[in-house]
Protein backbone atom coordinates (compact mmCIF):
# COMPACT_ATOMS: atom_id res chain seq x y z
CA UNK A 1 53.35 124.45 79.47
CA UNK A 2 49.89 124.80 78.32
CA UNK A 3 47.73 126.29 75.62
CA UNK A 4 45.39 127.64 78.52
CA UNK A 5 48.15 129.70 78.96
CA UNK A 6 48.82 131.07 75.97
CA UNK A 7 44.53 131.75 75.47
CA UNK A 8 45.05 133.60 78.90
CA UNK A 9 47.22 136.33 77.10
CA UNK A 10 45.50 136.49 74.17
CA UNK A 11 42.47 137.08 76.18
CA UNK A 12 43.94 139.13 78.46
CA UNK A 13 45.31 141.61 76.05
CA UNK A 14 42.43 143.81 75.52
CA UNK A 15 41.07 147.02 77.02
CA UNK A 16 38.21 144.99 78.77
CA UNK A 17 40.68 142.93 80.68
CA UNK A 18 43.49 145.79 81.39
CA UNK A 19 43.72 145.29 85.04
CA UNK A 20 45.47 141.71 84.30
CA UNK A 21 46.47 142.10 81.07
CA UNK A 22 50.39 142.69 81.48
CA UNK A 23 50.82 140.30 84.19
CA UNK A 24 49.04 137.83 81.66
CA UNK A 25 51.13 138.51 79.06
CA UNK A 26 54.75 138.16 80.42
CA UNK A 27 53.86 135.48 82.35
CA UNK A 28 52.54 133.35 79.32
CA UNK A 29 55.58 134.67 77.30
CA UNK A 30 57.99 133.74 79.73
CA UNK A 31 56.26 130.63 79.94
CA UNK A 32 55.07 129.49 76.72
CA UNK A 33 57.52 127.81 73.52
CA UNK A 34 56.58 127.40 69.94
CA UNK A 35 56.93 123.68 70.53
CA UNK A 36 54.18 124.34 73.40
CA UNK A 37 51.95 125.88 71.36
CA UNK A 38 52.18 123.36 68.16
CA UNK A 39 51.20 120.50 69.75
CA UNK A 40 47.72 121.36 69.12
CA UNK A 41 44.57 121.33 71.65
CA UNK A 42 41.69 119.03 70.48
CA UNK A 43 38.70 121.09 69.51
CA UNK A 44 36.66 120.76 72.71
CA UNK A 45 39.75 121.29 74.60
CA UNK A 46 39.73 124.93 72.82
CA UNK A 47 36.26 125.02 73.00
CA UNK A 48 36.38 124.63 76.82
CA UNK A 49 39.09 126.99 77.24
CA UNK A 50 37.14 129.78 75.08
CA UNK A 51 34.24 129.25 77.42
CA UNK A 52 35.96 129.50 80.56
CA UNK A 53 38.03 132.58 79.58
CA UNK A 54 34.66 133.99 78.27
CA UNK A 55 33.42 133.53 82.02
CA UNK A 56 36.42 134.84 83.32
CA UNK A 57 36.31 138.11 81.55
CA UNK A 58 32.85 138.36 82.26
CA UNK A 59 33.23 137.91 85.94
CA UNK A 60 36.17 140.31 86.19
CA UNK A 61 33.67 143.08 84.50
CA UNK A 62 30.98 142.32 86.68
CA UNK A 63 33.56 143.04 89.56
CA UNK A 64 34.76 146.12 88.09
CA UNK A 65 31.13 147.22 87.63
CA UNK A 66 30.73 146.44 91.64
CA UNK A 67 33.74 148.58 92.45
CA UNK A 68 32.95 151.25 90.51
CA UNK A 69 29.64 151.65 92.20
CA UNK A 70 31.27 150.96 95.84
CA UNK A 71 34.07 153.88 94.48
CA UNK A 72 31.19 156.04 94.16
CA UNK A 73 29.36 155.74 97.42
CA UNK A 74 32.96 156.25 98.96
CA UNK A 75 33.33 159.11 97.54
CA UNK A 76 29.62 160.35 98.62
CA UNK A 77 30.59 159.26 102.19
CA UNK A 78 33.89 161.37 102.36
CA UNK A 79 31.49 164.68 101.37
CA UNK A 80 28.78 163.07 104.24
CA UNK A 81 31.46 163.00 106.71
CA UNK A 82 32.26 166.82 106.06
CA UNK A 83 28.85 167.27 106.23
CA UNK A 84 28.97 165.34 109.58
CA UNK A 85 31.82 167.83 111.08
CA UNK A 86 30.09 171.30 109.59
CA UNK A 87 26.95 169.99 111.42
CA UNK A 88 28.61 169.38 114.31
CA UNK A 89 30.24 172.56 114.83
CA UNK A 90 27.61 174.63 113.98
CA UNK A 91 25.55 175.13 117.51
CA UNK A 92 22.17 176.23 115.46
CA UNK A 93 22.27 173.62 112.70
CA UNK A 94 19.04 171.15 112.38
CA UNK A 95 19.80 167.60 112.44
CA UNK A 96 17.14 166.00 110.40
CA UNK A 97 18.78 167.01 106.91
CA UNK A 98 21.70 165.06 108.47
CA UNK A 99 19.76 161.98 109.59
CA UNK A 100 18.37 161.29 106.01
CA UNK A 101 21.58 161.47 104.41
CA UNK A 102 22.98 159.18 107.08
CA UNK A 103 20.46 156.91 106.34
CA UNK A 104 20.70 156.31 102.71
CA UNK A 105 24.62 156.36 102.89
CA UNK A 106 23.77 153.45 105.55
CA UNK A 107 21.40 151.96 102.80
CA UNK A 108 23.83 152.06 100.22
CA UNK A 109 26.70 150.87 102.36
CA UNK A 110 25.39 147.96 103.37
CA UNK A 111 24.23 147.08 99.63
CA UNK A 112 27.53 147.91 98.58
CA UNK A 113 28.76 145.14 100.82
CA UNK A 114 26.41 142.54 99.88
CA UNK A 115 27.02 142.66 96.37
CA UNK A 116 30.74 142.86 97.00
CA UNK A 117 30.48 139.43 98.69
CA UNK A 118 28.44 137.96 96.26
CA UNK A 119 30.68 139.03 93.60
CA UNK A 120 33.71 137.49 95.62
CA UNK A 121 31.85 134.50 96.37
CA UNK A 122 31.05 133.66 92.24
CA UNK A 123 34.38 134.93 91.46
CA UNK A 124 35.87 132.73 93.73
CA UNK A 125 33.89 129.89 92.56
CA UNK A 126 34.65 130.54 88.84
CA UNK A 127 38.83 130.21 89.97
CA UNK A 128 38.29 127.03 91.34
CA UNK A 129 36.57 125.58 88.93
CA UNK A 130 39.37 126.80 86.46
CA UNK A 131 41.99 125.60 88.37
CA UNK A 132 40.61 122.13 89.22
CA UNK A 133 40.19 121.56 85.18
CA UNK A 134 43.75 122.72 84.68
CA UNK A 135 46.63 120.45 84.31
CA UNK A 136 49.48 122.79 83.88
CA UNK A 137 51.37 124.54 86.36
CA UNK A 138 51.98 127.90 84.49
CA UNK A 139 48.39 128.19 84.30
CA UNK A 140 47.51 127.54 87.59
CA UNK A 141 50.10 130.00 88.69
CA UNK A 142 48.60 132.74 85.95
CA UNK A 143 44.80 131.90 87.31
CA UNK A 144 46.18 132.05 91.16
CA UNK A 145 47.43 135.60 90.74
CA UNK A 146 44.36 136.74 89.20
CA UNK A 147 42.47 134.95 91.98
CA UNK A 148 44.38 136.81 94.58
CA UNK A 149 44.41 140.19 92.62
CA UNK A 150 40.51 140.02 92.71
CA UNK A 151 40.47 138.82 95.82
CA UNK A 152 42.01 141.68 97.73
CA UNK A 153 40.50 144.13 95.54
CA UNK A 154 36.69 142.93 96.77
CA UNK A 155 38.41 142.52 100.33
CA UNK A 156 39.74 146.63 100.16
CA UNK A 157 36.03 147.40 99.32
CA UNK A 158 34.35 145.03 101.94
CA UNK A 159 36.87 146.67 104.32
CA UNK A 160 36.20 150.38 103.73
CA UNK A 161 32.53 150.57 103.20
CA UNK A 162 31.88 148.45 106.43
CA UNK A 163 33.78 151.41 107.98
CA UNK A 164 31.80 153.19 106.30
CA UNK A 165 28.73 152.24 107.39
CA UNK A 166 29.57 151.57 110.71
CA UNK A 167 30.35 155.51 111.51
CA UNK A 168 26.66 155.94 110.17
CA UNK A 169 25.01 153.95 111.78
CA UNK A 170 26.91 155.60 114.91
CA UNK A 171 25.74 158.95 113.92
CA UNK A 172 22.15 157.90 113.29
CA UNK A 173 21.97 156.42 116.89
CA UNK A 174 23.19 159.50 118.46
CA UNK A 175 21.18 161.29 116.52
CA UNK A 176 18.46 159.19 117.04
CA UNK A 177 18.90 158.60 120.71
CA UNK A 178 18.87 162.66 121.51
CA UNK A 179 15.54 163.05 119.15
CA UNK A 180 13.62 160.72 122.13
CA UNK A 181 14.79 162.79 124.70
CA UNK A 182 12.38 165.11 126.76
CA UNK A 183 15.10 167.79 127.06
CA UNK A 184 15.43 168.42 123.08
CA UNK A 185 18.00 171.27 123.38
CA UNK A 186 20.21 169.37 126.01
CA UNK A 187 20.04 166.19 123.52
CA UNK A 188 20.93 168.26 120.72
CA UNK A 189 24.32 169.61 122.44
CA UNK A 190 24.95 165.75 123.15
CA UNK A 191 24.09 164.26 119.83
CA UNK A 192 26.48 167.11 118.08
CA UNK A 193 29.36 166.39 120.60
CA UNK A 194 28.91 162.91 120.17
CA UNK A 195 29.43 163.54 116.51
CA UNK A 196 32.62 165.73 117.35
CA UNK A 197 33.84 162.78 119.05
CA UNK A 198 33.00 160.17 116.27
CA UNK A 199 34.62 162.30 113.56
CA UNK A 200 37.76 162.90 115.31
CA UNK A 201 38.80 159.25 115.18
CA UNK A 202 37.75 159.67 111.37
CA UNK A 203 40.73 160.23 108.81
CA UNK A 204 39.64 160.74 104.85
């Protein structure tokens, strides 16, 4: 086995890393023998594996950093869709207030999910250049549950604030649409049932 692995749970075993660090660290143990480990890496070998893990932690901050921020927005959007339903149901409510929070949840959203791809798309690059300079199989199998760990966590926040924005930008056209009307009161009653009807397929 390999002293990749063995760097992985050293690495790994901080606070920085802690959403890998104890499937790291049994892995490698399970893995890894004394007679592994005193074989002895040449000194760019090391020096490679330092720099790659150094990447690795940075990317998996980055990605936290991402999440956190997409966490955030979600949580904003659960208090706009209230918002959405009091509106709704209230037949002398204004529904300007309501479009300009719609639209920059909408703004947000769709940042949200451009920065989660990009952060997939680098972190995803970062794995396979790791596991194409690997030549152990322990490591490999360490680096591909990582890989997939990250991987559906960015995919769980793609997911959600696409929904996300999608509702939005359903309630900003209805919205929208009944604010061009000649009849404003009769586009009013539509827009708001059209918003009953969009938050009753809604569940948060």
């Amino acid at each position: 086995s390999s002293v990749k692995s063995f760097l992985l749970t050293v690495r790994s075993a901080t606070p920085r890393f802690p959403g890998t660090m104890m499937l790291v660290l049994v892995a490698a143990l399970l893995g890894c023998t004394s007679g592994t480990l005193l074989r002895g890496p040449s000194p760019e070998q090391v020096q490679m594996l330092k720099q790659e893990l150094s990447e690795l932690e940075k990317s998996h901050n980055a990605g936290e950093k991402v999440q956190q921020r997409a966490d955030a927005f979600f949580e904003k959007s659960k208090q706009l869709f209230t918002e959405i339903s009091v509106v709704a149901e209230n037949k002398t409510s204004n529904l300007e207030t309501l479009l300009s929070h719609l639209h920059t949840a909408q703004t947000n959203l769709a940042q949200v999910v451009l920065d989660v791809k990009a952060q997939d798309k680098s972190s995803g690059e970062l794995y396979a250049r790791m596991l194409k300079d690997d030549d152990t199989d322990q490591s490999k199998q360490l680096l591909r549950n990582l890989q997939e760990a990250d991987k559906a966590n960015f995919q769980r926040h793609r997911r959600l604030a696409e929904m996300f924005e999608f509702k939005f930008k359903k309630a900003i056209h209805f919205i929208s649409k009944g604010e061009k009307a000649a009849d404003k009161q009769k586009s009013l009653r539509e827009a708001k049932d059209n918003l009953k009807l969009l938050m009753s397929s809604v569940k948060y």
